[in-house]
Protein backbone atom coordinates (compact mmCIF):
# COMPACT_ATOMS: atom_id res chain seq x y z
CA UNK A 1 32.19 -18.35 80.20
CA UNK A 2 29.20 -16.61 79.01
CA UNK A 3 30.58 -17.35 75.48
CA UNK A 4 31.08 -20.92 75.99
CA UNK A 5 27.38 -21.32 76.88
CA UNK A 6 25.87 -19.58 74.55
CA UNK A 7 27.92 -21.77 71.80
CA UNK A 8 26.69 -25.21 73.46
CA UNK A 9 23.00 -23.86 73.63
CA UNK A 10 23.09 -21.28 70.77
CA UNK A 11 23.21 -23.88 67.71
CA UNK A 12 20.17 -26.30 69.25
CA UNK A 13 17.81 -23.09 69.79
CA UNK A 14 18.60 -21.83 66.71
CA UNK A 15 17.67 -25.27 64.95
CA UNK A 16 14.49 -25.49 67.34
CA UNK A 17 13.41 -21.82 65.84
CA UNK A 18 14.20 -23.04 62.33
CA UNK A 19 12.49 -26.05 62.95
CA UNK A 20 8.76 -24.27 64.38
CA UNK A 21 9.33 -22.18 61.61
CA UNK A 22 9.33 -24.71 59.31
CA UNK A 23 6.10 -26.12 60.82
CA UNK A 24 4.11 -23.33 60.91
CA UNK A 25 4.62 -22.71 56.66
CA UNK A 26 3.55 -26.03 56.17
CA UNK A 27 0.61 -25.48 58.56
CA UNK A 28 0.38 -22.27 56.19
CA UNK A 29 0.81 -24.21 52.87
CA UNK A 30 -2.08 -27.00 54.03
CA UNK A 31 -4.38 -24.11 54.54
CA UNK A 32 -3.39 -22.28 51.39
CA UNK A 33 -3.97 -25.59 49.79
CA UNK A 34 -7.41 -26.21 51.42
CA UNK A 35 -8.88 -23.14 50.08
CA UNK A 36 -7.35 -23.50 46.52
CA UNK A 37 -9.15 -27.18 46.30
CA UNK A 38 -12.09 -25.54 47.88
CA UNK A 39 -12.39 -22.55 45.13
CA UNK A 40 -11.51 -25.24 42.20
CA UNK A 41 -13.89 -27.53 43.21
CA UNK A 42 -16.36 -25.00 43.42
CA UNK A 43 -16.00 -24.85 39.30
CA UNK A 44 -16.93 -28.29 39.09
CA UNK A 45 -19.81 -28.01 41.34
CA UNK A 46 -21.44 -25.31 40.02
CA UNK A 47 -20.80 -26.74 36.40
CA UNK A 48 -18.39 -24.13 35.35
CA UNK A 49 -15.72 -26.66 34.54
CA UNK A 50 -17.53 -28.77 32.63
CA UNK A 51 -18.81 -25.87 30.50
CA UNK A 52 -15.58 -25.16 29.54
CA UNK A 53 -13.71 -26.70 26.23
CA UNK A 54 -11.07 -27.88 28.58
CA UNK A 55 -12.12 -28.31 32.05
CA UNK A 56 -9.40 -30.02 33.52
CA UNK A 57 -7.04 -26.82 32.68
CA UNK A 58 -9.59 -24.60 34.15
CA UNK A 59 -9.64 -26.42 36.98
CA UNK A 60 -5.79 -26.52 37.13
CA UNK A 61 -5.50 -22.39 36.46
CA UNK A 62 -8.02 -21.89 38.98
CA UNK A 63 -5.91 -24.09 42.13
CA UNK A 64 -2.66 -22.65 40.87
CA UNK A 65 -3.68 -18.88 41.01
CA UNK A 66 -5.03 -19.78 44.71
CA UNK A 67 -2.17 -21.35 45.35
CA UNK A 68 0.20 -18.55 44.33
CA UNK A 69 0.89 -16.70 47.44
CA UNK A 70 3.19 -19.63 48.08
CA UNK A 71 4.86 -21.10 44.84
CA UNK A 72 4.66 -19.44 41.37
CA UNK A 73 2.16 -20.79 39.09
CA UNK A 74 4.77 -23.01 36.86
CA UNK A 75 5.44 -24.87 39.87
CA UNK A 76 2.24 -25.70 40.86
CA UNK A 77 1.68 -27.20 37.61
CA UNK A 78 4.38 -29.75 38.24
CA UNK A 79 4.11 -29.97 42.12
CA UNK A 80 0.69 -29.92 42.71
CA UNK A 81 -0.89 -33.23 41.85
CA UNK A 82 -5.06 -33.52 41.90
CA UNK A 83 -7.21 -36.13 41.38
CA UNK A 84 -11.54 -35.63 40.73
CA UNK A 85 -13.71 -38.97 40.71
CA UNK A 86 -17.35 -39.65 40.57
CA UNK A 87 -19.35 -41.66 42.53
CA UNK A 88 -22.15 -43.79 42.92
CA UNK A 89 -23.15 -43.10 46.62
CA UNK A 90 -21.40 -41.15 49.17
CA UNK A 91 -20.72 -44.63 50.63
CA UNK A 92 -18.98 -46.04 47.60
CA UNK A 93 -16.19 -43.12 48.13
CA UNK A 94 -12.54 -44.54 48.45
CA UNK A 95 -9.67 -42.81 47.67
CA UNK A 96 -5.98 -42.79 48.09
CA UNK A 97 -3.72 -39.67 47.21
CA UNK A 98 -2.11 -40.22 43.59
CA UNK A 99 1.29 -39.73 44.00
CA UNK A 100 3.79 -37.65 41.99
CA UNK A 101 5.49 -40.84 40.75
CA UNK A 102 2.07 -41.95 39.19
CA UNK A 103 1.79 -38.14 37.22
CA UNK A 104 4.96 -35.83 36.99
CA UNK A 105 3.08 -33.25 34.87
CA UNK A 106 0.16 -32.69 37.74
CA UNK A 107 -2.27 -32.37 34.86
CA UNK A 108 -4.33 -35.62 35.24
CA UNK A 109 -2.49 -37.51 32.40
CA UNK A 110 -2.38 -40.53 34.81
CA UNK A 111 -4.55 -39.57 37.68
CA UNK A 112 -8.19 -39.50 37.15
CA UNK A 113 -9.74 -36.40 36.00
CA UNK A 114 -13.87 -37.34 35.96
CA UNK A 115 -15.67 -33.90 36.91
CA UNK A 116 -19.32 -35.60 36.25
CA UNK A 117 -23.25 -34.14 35.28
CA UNK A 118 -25.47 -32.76 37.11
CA UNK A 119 -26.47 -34.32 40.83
CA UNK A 120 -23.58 -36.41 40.67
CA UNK A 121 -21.38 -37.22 43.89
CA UNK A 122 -17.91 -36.30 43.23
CA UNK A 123 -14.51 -36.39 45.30
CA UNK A 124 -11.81 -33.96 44.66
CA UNK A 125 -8.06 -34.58 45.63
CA UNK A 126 -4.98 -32.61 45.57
CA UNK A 127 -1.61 -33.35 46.63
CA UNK A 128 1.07 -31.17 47.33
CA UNK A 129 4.66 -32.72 48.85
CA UNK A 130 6.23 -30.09 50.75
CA UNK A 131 9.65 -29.68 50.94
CA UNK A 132 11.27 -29.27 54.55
CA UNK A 133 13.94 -26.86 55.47
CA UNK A 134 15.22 -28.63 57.91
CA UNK A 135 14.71 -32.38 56.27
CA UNK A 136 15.67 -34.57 59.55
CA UNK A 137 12.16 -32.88 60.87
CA UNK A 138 10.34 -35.35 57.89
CA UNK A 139 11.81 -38.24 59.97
CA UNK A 140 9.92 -37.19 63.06
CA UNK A 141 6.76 -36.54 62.12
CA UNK A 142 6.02 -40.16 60.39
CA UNK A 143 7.04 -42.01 63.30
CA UNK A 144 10.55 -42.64 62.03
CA UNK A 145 14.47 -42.13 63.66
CA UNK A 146 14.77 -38.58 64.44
CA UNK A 147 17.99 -38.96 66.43
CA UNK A 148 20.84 -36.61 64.86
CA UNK A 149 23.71 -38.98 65.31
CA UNK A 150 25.63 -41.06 62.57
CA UNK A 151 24.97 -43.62 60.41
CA UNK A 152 21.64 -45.32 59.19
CA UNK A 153 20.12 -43.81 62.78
CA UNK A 154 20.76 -40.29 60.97
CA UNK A 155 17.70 -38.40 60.72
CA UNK A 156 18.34 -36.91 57.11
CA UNK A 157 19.02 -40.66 55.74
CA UNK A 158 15.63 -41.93 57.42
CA UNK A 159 13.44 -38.99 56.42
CA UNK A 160 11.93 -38.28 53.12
CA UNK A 161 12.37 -34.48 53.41
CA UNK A 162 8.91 -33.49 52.22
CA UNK A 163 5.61 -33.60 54.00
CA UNK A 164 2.38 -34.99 52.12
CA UNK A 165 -0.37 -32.61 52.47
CA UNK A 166 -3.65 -34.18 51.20
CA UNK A 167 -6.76 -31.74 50.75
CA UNK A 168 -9.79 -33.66 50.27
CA UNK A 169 -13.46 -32.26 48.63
CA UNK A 170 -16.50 -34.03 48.73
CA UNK A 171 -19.39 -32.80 47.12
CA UNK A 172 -22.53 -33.02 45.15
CA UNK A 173 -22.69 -31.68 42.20
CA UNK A 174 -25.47 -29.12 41.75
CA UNK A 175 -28.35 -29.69 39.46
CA UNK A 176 -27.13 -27.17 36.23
């Protein structure tokens, strides 16, 4: 008897572990990648970057080393996808993630790569689309069909099976 529960109740606890697993590394990998933008942007602040011959590959280096604790550097170079702008005001600041599709290479071929001088107001952007382990769990957390039944109502057909995690850096740049 005991047996017979434990199979009916044994497979949906396991997923639900799997599943807060999976949560709590991409709560890990959003923090990871809030300090990486945080340390790269700090190059661009301070000037560093821009002193450089090629900025936007220090700049890269620097958010892939932070960011190595979770994926090895050569695939933060493709996964990884950043963005830096300058602005006129802090008012004038709009931006929307660039997307993987837009820049494959994650080295700001397509997406805009504009550290700015001195006392300028600049936004930095980086992008990382995390994979899920379990992918259904994608489904669920942007508002879509989570229910694990068949068909099109299938929670692996209506999720994407990543997670977009956006870290966003506004700043002034300092007067170097």
């Amino acid at each position: 008897m005991v047996a017979i529960e434990m199979g009916l109740v044994g497979a949906p606890f396991i997923l639900l572990l799997v599943t807060i697993l999976d949560l709590g590394l991409m709560l890990a990998t959003q923090s990871v990648l809030e300090g990486a933008a945080r340390d790269a942007a700090r190059l661009i602040r301070t000037g560093q970057a821009q002193a450089q011959s090629s900025p936007i590959t220090t700049f890269q280096t620097l958010l892939c080393n932070d960011m190595s604790s979770l994926m090895t550097v050569a695939s933060c170079d493709t996964s990884v996808v950043f963005e830096v702008q300058t602005f006129s005001s802090f008012g004038a600041i709009s931006m929307t993630p660039c997307t993987q599709s837009a820049n494959q290479t994650g080295n700001g071929t397509v997406c805009q790569f504009t550290p700015g001088n001195a006392s300028d107001i600049v936004a930095v952007q980086a992008t990382y689309n995390r994979p899920f382990i379990v992918p259904w769990v994608s489904a669920c957390l942007t508002g879509g069909s989570c229910w694990i039944g068949l068909g099109t109502t299938n929670g692996s057909n209506a999720g994407t099976g990543t997670a977009p995690l956006v870290s966003t850096v506004i700043f002034r740049n300092e007067p170097y």
